[in-house]
C-alpha atoms as a PDB file:
ATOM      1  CA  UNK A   1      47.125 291.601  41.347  1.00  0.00           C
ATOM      2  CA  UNK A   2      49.491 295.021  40.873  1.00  0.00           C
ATOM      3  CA  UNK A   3      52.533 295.241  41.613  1.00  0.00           C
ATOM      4  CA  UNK A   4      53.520 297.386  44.919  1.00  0.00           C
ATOM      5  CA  UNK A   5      49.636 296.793  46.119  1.00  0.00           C
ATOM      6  CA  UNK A   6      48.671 296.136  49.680  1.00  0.00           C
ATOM      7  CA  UNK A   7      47.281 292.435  48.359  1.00  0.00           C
ATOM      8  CA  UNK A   8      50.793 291.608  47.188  1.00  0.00           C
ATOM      9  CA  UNK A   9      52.617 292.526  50.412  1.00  0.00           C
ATOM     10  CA  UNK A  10      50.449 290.648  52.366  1.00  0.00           C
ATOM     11  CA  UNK A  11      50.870 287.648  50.323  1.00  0.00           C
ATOM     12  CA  UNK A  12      54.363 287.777  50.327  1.00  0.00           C
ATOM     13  CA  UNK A  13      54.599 288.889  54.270  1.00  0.00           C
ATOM     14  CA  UNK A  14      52.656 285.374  54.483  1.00  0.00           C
ATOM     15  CA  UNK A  15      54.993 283.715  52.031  1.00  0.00           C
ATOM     16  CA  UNK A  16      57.824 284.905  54.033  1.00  0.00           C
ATOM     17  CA  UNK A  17      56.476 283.931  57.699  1.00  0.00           C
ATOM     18  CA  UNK A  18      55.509 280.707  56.252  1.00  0.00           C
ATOM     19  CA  UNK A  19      58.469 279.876  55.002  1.00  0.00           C
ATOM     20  CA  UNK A  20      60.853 280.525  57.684  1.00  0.00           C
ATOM     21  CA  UNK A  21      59.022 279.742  60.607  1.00  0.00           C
ATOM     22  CA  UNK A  22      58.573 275.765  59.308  1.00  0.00           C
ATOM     23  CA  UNK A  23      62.609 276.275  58.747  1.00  0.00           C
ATOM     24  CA  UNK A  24      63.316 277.788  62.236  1.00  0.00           C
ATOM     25  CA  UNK A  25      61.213 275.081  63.662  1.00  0.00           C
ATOM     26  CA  UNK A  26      62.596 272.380  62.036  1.00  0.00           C
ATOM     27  CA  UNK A  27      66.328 273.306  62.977  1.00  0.00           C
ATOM     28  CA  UNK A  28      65.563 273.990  66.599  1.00  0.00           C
ATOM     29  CA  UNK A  29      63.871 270.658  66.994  1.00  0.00           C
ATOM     30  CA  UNK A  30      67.063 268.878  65.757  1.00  0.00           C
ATOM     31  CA  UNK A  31      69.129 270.721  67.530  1.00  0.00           C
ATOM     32  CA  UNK A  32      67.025 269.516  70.706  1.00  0.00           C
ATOM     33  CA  UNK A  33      67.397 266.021  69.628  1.00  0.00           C
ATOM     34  CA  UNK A  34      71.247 266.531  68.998  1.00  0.00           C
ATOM     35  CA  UNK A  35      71.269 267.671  72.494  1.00  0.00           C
ATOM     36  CA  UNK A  36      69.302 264.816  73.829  1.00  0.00           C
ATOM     37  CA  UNK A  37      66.411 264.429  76.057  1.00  0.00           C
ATOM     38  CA  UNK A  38      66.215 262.909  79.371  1.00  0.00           C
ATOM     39  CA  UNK A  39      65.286 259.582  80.038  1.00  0.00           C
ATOM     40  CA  UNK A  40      64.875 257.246  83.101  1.00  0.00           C
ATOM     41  CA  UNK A  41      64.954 253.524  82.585  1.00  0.00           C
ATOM     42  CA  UNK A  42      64.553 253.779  79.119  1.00  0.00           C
ATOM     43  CA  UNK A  43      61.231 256.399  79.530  1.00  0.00           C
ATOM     44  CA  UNK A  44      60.978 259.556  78.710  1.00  0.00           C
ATOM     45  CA  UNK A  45      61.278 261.874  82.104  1.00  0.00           C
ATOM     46  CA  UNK A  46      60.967 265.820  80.782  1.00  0.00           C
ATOM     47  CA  UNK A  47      58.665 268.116  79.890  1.00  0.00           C
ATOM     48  CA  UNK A  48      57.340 268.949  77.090  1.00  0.00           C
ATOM     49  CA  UNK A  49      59.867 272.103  75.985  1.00  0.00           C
ATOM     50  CA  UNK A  50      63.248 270.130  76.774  1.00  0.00           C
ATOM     51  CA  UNK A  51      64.119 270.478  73.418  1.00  0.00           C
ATOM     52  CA  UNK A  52      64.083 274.189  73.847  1.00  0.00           C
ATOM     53  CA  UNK A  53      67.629 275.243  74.889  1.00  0.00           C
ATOM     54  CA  UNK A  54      69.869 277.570  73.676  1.00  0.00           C
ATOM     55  CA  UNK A  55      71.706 275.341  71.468  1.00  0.00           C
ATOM     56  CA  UNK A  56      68.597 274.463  69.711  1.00  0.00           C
ATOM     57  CA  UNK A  57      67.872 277.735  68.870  1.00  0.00           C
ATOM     58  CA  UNK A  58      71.036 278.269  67.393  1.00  0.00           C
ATOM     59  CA  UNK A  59      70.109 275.315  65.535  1.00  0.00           C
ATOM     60  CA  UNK A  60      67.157 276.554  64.413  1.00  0.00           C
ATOM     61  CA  UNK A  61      68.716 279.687  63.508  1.00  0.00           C
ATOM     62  CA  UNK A  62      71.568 277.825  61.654  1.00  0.00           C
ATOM     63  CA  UNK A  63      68.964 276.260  59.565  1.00  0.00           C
ATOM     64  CA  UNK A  64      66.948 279.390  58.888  1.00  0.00           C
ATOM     65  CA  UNK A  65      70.170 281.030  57.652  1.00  0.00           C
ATOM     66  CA  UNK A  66      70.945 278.307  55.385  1.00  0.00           C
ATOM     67  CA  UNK A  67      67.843 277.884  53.478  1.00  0.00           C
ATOM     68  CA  UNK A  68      67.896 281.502  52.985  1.00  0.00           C
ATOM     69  CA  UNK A  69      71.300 281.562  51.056  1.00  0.00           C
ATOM     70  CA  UNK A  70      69.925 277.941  49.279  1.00  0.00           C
ATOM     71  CA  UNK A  71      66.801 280.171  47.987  1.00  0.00           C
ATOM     72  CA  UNK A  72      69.515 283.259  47.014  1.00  0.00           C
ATOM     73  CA  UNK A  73      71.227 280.491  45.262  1.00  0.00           C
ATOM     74  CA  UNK A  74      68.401 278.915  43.857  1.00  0.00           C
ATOM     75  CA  UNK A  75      66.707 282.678  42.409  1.00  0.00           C
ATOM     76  CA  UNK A  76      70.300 283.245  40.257  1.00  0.00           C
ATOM     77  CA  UNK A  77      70.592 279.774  38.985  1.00  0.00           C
ATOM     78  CA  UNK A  78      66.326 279.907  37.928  1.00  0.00           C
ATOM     79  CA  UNK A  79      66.902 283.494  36.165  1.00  0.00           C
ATOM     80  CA  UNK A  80      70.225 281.818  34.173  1.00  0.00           C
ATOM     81  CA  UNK A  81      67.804 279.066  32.795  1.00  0.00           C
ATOM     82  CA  UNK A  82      68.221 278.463  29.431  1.00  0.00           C
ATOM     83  CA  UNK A  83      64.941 278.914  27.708  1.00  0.00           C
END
């Protein structure tokens, strides 16, 4: 594969969507659970998006953010690597 070719930006368009939608997704759902759910007599009484609020999405966005300065992090301290 050559560098700057459409291949290569495809892959790593799909390397990039598949790396921070699994983050995004992961932070909103905690978030959701941080937030709680509604329950009745011990049994689960919402729908099936009550995890979806706002502060969930900041979650998920918190999350997102994060792992993107980890992998900045991560990229210096790999090209420093003693050989």
């Amino acid at each position: 594969m050559t560098r700057g070719s459409v291949r290569e930006k495809r892959w790593t368009a799909g390397f990039m969507v598949g790396s921070a939608v699994p983050a995004f997704c992961q932070g909103a759902i905690l978030g959701g659970v941080v937030q709680g759910v509604k329950m009745v007599d011990g049994v689960f009484a919402g729908s099936a998006f009550d995890w979806l609020n706002p502060f969930s999405l900041v979650c998920g966005l918190a999350v997102y953010v994060r792992l993107c300065f980890a992998r900045r992090h991560m990229v210096g301290v790999a090209h420093n690597w003693p050989a």
